[in-house]
Protein backbone atom coordinates (compact mmCIF):
# COMPACT_ATOMS: atom_id res chain seq x y z
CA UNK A 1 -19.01 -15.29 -1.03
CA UNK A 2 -20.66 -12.68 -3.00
CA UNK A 3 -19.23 -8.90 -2.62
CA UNK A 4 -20.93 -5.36 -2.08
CA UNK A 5 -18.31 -4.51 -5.55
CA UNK A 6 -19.52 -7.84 -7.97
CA UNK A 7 -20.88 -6.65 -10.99
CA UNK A 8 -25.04 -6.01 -11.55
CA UNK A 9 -25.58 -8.49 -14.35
CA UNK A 10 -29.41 -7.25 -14.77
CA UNK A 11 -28.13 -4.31 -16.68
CA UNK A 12 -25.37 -6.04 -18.95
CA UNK A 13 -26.63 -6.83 -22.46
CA UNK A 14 -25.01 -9.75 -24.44
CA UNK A 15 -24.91 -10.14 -28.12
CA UNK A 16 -23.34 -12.60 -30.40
CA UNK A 17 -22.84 -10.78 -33.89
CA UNK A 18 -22.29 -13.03 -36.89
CA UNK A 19 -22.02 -13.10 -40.52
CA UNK A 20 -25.73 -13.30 -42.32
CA UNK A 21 -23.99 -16.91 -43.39
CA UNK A 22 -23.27 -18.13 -40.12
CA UNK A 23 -24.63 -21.59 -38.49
CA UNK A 24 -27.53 -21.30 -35.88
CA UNK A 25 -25.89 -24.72 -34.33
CA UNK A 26 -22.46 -22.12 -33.88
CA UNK A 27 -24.71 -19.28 -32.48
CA UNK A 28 -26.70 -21.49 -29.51
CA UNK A 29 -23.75 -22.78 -28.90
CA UNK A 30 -21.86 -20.16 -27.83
CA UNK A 31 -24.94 -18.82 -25.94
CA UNK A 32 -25.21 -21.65 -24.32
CA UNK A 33 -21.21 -21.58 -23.11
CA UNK A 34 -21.21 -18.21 -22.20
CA UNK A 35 -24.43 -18.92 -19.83
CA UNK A 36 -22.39 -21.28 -18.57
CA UNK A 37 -19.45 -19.29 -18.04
CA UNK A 38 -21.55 -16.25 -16.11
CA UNK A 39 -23.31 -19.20 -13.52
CA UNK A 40 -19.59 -20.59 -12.66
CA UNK A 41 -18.53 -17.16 -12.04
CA UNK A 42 -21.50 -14.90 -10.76
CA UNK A 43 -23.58 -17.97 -10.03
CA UNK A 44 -26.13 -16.29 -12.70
CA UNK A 45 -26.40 -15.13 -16.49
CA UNK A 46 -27.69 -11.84 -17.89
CA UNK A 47 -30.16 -13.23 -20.59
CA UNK A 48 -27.65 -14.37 -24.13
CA UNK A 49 -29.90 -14.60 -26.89
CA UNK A 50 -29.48 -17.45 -28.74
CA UNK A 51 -29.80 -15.79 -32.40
CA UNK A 52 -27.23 -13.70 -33.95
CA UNK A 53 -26.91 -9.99 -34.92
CA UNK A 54 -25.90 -9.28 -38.58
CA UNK A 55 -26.07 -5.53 -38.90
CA UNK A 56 -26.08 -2.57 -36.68
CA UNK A 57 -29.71 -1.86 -37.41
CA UNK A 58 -30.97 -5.48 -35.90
CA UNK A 59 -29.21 -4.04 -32.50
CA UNK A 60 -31.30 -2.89 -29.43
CA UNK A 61 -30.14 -1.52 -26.36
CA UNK A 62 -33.36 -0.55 -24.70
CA UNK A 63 -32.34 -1.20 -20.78
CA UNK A 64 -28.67 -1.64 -21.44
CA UNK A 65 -26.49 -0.12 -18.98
CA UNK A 66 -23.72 -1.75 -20.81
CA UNK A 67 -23.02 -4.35 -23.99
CA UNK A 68 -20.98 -7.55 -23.99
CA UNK A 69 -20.68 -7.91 -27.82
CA UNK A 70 -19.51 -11.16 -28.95
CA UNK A 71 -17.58 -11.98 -32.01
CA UNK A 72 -19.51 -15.48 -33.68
CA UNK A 73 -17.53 -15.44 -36.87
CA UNK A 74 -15.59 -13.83 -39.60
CA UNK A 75 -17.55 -11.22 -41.79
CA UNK A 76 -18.65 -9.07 -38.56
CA UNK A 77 -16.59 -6.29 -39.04
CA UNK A 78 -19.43 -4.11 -40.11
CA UNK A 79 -21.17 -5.34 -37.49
CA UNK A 80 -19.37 -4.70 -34.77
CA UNK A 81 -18.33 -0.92 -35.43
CA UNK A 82 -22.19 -0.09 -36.28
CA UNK A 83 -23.07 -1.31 -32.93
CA UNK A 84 -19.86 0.83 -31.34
CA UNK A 85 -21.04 3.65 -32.52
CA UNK A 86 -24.57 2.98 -32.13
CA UNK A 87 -24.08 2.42 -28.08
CA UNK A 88 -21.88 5.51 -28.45
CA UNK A 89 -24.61 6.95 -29.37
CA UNK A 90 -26.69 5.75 -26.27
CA UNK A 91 -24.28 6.37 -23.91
CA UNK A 92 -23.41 2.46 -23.54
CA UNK A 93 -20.20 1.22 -22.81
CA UNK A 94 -19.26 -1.68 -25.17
CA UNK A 95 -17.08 -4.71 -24.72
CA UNK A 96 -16.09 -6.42 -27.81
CA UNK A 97 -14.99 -10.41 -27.29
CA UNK A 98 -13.39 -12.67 -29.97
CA UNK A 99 -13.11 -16.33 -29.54
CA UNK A 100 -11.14 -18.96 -31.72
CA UNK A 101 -13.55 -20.21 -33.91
CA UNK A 102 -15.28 -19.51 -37.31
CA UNK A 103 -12.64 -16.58 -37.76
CA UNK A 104 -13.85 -14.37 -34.70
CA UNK A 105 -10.07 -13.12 -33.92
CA UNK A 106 -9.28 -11.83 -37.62
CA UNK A 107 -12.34 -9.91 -37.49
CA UNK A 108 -11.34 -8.12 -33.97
CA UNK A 109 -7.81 -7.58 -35.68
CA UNK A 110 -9.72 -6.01 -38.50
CA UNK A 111 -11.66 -3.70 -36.49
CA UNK A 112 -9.37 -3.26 -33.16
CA UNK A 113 -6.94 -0.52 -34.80
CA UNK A 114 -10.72 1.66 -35.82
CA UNK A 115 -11.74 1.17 -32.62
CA UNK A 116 -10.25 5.14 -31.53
CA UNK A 117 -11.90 6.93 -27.78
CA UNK A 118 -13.31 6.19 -24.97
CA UNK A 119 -16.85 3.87 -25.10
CA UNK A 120 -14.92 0.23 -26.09
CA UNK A 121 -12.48 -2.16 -24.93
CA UNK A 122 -12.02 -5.73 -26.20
CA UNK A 123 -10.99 -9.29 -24.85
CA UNK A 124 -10.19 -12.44 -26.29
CA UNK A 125 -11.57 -15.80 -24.70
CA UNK A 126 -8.97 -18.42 -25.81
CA UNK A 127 -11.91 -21.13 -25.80
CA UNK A 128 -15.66 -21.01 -24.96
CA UNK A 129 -15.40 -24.36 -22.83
CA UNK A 130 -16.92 -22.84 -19.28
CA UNK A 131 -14.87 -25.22 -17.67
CA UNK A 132 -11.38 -23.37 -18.78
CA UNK A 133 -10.18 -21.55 -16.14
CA UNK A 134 -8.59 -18.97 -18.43
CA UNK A 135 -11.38 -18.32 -20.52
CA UNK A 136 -13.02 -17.79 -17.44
CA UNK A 137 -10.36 -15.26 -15.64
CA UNK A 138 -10.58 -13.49 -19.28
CA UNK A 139 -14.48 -13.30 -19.13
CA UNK A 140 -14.48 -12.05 -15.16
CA UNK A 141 -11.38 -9.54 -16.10
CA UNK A 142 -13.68 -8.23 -19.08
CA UNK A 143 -17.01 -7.98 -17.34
CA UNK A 144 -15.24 -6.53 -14.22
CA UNK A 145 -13.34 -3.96 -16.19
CA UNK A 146 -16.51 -3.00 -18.02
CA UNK A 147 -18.79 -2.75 -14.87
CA UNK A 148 -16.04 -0.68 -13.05
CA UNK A 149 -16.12 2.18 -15.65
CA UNK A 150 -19.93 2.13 -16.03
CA UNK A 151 -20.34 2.57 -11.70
CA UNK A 152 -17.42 4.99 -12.60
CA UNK A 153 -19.41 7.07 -15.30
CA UNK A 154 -22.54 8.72 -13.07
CA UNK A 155 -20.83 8.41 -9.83
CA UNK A 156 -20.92 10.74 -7.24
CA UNK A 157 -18.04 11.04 -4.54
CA UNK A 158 -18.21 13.32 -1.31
CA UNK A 159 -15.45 15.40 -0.42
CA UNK A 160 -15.71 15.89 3.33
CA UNK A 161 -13.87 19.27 3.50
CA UNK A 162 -11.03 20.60 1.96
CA UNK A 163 -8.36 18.41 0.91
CA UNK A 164 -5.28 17.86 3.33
CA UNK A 165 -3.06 21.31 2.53
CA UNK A 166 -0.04 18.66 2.00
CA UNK A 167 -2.09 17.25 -1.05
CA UNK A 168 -0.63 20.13 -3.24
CA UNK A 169 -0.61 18.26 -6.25
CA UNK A 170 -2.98 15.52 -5.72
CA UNK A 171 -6.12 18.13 -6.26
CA UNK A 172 -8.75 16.99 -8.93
CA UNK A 173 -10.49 19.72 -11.09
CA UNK A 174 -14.30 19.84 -11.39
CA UNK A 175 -13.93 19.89 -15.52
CA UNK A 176 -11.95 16.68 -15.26
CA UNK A 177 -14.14 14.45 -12.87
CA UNK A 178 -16.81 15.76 -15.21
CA UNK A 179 -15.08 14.63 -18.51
CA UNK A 180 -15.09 11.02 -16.79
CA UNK A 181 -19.14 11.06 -15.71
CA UNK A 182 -18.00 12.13 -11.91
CA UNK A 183 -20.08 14.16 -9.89
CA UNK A 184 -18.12 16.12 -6.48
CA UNK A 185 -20.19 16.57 -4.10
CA UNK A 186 -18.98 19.11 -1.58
CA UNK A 187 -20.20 18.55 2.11
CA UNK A 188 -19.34 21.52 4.66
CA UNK A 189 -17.62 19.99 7.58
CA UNK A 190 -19.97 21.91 10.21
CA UNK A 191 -22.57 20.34 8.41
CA UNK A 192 -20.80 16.72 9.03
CA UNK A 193 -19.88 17.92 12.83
CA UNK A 194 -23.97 17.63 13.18
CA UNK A 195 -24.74 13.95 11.58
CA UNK A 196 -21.39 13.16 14.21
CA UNK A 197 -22.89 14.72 17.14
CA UNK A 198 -26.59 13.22 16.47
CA UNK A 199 -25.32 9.71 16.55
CA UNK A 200 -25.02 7.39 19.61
CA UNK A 201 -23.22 4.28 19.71
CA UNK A 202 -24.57 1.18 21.68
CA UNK A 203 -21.80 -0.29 23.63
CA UNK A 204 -22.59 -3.41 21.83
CA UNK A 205 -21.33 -1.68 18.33
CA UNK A 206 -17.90 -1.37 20.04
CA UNK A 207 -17.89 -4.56 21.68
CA UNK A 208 -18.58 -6.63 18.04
CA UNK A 209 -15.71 -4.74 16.20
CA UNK A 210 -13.38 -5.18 19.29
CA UNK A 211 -13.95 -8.74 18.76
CA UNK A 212 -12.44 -9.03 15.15
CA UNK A 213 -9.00 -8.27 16.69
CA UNK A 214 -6.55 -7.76 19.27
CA UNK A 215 -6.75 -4.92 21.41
CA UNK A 216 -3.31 -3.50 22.13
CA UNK A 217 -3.24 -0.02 22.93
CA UNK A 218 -7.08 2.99 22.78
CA UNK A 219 -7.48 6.72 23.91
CA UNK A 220 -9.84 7.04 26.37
CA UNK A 221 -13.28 7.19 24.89
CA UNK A 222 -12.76 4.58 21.92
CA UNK A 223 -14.21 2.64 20.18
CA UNK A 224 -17.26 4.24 20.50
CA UNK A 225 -15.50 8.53 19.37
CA UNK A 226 -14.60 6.45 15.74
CA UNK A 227 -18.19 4.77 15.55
CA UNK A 228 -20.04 7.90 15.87
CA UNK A 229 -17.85 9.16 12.43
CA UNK A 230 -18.40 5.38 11.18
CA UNK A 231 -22.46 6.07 11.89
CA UNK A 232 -22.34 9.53 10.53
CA UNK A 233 -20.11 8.90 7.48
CA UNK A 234 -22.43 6.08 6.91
CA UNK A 235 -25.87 7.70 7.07
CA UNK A 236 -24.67 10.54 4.93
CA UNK A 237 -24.04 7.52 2.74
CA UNK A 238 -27.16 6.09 2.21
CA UNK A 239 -29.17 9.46 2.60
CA UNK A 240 -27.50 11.50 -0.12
CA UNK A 241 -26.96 7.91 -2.77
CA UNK A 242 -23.36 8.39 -2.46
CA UNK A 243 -20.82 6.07 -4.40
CA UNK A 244 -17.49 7.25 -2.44
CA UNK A 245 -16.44 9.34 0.16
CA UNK A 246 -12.95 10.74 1.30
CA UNK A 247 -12.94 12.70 4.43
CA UNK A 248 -9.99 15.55 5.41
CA UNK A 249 -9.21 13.60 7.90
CA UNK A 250 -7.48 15.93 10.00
CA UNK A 251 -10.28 17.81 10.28
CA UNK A 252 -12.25 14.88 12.16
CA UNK A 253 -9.27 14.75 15.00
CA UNK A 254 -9.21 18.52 15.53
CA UNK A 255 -13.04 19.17 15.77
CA UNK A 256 -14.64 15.29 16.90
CA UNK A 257 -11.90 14.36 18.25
CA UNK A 258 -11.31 10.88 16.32
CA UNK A 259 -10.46 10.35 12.92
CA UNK A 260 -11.70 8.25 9.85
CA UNK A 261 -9.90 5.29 10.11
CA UNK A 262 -11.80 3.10 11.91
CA UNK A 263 -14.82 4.30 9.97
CA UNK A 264 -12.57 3.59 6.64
CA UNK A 265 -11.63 0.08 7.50
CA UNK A 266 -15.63 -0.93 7.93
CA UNK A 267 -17.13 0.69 5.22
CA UNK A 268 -14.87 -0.17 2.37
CA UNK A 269 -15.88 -3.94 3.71
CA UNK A 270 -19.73 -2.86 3.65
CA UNK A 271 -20.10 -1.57 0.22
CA UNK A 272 -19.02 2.18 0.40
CA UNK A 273 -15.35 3.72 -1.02
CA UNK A 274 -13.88 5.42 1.35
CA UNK A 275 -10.90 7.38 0.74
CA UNK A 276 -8.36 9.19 3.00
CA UNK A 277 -7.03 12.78 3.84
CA UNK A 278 -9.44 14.72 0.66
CA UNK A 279 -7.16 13.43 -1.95
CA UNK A 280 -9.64 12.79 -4.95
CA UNK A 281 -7.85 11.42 -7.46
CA UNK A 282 -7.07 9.04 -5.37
CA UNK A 283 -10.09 8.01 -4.21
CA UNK A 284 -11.16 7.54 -7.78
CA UNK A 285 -8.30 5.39 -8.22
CA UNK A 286 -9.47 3.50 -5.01
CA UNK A 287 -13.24 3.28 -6.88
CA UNK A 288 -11.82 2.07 -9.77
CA UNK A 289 -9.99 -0.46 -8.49
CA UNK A 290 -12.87 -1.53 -6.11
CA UNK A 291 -15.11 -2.46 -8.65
CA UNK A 292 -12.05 -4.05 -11.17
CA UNK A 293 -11.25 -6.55 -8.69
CA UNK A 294 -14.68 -6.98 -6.62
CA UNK A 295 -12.63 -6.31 -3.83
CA UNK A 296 -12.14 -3.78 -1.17
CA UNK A 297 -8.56 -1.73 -1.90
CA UNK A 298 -6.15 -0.60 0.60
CA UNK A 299 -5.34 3.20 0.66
CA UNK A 300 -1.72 3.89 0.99
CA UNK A 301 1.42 5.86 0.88
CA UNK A 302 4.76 4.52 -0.77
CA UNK A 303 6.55 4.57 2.29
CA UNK A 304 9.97 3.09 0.43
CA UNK A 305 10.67 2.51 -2.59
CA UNK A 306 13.61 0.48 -4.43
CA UNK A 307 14.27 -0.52 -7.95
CA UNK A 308 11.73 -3.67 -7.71
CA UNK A 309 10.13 -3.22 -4.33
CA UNK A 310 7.17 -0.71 -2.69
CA UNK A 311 6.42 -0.41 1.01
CA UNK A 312 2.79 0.82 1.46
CA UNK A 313 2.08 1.91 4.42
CA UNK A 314 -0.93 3.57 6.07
CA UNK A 315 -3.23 3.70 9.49
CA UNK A 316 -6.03 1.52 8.04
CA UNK A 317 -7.19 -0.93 5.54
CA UNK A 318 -10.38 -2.93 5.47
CA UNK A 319 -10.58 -5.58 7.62
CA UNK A 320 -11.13 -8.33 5.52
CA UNK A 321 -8.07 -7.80 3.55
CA UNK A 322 -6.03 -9.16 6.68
CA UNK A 323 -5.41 -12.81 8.32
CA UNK A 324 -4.85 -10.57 11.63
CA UNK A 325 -6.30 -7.17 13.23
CA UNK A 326 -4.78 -5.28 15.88
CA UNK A 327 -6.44 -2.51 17.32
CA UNK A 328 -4.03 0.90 18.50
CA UNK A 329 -3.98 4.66 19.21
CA UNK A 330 -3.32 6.69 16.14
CA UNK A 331 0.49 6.31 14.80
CA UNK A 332 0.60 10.13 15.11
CA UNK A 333 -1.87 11.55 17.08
CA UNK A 334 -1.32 9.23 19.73
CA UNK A 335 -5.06 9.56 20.23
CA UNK A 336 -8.18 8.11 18.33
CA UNK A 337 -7.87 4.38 17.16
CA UNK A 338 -6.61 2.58 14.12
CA UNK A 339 -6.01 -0.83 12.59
CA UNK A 340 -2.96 -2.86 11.93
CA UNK A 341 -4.47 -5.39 9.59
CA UNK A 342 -1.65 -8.02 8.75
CA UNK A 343 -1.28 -8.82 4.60
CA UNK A 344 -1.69 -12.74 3.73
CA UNK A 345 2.45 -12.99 2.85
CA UNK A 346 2.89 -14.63 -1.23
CA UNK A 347 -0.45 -13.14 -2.30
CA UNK A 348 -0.31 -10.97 -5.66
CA UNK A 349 -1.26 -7.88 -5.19
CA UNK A 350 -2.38 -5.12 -7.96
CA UNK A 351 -1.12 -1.68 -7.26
CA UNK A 352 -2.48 1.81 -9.18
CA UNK A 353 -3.03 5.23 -9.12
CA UNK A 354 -5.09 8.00 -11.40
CA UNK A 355 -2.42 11.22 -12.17
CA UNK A 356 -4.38 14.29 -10.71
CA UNK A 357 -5.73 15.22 -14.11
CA UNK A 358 -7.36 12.00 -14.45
CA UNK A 359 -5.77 11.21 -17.83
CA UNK A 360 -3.29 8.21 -17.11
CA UNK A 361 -4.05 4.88 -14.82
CA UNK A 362 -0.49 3.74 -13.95
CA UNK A 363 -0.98 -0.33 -12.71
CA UNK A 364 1.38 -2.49 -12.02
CA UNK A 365 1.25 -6.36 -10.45
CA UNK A 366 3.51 -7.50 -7.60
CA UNK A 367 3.64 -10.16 -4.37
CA UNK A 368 3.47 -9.45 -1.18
CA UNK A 369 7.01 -10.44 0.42
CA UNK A 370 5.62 -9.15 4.03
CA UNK A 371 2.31 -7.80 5.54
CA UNK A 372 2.60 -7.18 8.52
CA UNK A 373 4.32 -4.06 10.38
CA UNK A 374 7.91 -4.28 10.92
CA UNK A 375 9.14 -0.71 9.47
CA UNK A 376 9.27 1.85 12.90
CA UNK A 377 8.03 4.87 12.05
CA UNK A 378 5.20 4.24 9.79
CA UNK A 379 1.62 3.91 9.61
CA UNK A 380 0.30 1.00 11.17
CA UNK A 381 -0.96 -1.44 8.09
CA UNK A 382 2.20 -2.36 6.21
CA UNK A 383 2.95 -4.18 2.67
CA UNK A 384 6.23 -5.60 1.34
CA UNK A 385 5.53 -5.14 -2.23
CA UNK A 386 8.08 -6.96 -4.60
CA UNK A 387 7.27 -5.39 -7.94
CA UNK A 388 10.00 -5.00 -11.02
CA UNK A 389 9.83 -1.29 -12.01
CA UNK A 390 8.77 0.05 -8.83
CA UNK A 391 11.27 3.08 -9.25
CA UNK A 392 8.99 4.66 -11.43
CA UNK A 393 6.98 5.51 -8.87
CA UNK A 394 9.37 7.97 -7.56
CA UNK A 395 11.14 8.50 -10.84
CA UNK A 396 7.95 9.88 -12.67
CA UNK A 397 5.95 10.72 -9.94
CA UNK A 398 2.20 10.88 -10.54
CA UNK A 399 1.07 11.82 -6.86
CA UNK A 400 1.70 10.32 -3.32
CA UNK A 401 -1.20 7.64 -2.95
CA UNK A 402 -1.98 4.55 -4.26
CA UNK A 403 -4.32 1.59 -4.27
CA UNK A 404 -3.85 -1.90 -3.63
CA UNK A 405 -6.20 -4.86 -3.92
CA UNK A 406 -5.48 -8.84 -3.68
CA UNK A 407 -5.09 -10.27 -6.60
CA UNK A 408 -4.19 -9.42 -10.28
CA UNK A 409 -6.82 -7.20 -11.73
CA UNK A 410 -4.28 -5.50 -14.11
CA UNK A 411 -6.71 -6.85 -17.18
CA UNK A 412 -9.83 -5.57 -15.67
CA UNK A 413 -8.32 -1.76 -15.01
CA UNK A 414 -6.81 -2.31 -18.63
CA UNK A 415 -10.42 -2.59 -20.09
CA UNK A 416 -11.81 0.15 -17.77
CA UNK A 417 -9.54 2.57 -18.91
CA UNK A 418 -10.09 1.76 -22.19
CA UNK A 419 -13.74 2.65 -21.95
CA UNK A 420 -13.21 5.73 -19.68
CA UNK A 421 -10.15 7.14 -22.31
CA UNK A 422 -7.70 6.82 -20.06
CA UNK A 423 -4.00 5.74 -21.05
CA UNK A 424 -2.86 2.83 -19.55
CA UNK A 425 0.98 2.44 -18.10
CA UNK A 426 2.40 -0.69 -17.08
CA UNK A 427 5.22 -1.05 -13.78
CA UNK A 428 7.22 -3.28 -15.55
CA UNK A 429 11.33 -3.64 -15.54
């Protein structure tokens, strides 16, 4: 089923760069696999020309958003940093690819340690049969990685008030969202009190989400308090072309008397990021890994943490994320209403987190052991992360929250930093 996070394919350009000596049979070939590669996973293909670049001058990037560059053969060294720094240039993000044939890899080894700063990242497709499932993980890692630093670059996230006064590290600087292509956009939450109060909720709003779980405990006025922010946060949305959101999400229980959460779970399933309690870095951490793994990410705190396991815990997560949804007041509040969405148990799970000045992307890849909430005294939506290395989250702390999505996207953030200049770090034992 497609998702609000896949990558746009109309504004990825692919290029096959050869040698002037190379075989025209070799270059449709390969344009011909990788076609078939981007229907099998996308169910479409950005247009592959079936001719071959042989110098940085024969390369043109009118309407490129971003550049798949494809390694035919040996002899493309040249090649391939001329068209770096000509999409430099341009403001294109480039994604070089080697392949095992007609000496493709030595050339990438050639050119890989020149290849210094933010603007490139590589792959390697270990064949270009579209039926092998590894090629095609690398190919979907790659284009995801690249697509989720180019929605990153010219983004623009909302910061619904302040952040949360316990965020005293987690704070983002305008000068660094800036250096990455982020825009803050400050909204004044008396401004956001009116969108609130302007919306009203048909009962039959309430009655549909209701219906995608068990109903174990509301305050009085619920669903339909949370849908009003859910309505508000969601026209603000559309109205000012936002890419993310995060809400100080205190503020929305003291002043409209319900908080984000609900409003969290649903959008992050419809196509919007929506982060928690004003943390920013955060947020861009949950955009980032959005996009990565096409998938909606699950905003948490490390609730406990052991030498090679992580208990996330928090009062949301989107919905579709879960096998099971219970509906309940607020864990703290005692008011408002939240979601316990239950974890599918022996799923991997990727796990990361920006540092507040937006320089290192820690990732790290576990299982889930159990997902659904057992600890007392936490926030409603639980994880059992078994990860090796999952100290260093406490032992070189980068910040409270972090992201989770299903799967292993830990290539795909690899590549994104990469492009965005970010350095990488690895949980690992």
């Amino acid at each position: 089923m497609p998702s609000p996070y896949d990558p746009r394919l109309d504004g990825l350009c692919v290029r096959i760069a050869a040698s002037p000596l190379h075989s025209p049979i070799l270059i449709a070939r390969i344009s011909m696999l990788l076609e078939g590669g981007f229907k099998t996973l996308w169910g479409s293909s950005p247009e592959v020309a079936p001719y071959a670049v042989t110098s940085g001058e024969e390369l043109e990037l009118r309407g490129c958003k971003s550049l798949l560059l494809v390694l035919a053969t040996g002899g493309t060294e040249a090649v391939a940093l001329e068209a770096v720094e000509k999409a430099k240039e341009e403001d294109v993000p480039v994604l070089l690819a080697a392949q095992p044939y007609a000496n493709s890899l030595p050339s990438l080894l050639e050119v890989k340690p020149l290849l210094k700063g933010p603007g490139v990242s590589w792959i390697y497709l270990g064949s270009l049969d579209p039926r092998s499932a590894e090629a095609l993980r690398t190919l979907e890692q790659g284009v995801r990685g690249l697509w989720a630093a180019s929605r990153v670059r010219g983004s623009r996230i909302a910061a619904i008030g302040p952040p949360s006064p316990w965020l005293v590290s987690s704070r983002a600087r305008h000068e660094d969202l800036a250096r990455l292509g982020v825009e803050l956009v400050e909204v004044d939450p008396i401004e956001f009190a009116r969108y609130v109060a302007e919306e009203s909720v048909p009962e039959s709003l309430g009655e549909e989400v209701l219906r995608r779980g068990e109903v174990l405990d509301l305050a009085d006025g619920e669903p339909k308090k949370s849908l009003r922010v859910y309505q508000a946060v969601k026209r603000m949305w559309k109205s000012r072309g936002l890419d993310a959101v995060s809400p100080a999400c205190w503020w929305f229980y003291k002043e409209a008397g319900a908080n984000a959460c609900l409003a969290h779970s649903l959008l992050n399933d419809e196509g919007l990021v929506v982060g928690c309690e004003g943390d920013i870095p955060a947020t861009l951490s949950m955009m980032l890994a959005t996009y990565a793994s096409g998938k909606p990410a699950f905003f948490a705190n490390p609730a406990h943490v052991s030498r090679d396991s992580l208990l996330l815990a928090h009062c949301t997560a989107p919905f579709s994320m879960g096998l099971r949804i219970q509906f309940r007041r607020h864990f703290i509040t005692g008011g408002s209403v939240t979601s316990s969405v239950w974890f599918p148990e022996g799923s991997k799970v990727t796990v990361s987190r920006l540092d507040p000045g937006l320089e290192v992307l820690r990732v790290g890849v576990g299982i889930i052991e159990k997902g659904r909430p057992e600890a007392e005294m936490q926030c409603e939506s639980q994880m059992l992360v078994r990860m090796p290395g999952a100290a260093r989250i406490l032992e070189e702390s980068i910040g409270n929250h972090y992201v989770a999505t299903l799967g292993d996207s830990s290539e795909a953030l690899r590549v994104a930093a990469d492009i965005l200049g970010l350095r990488l770090e690895v949980i690992s034992p």
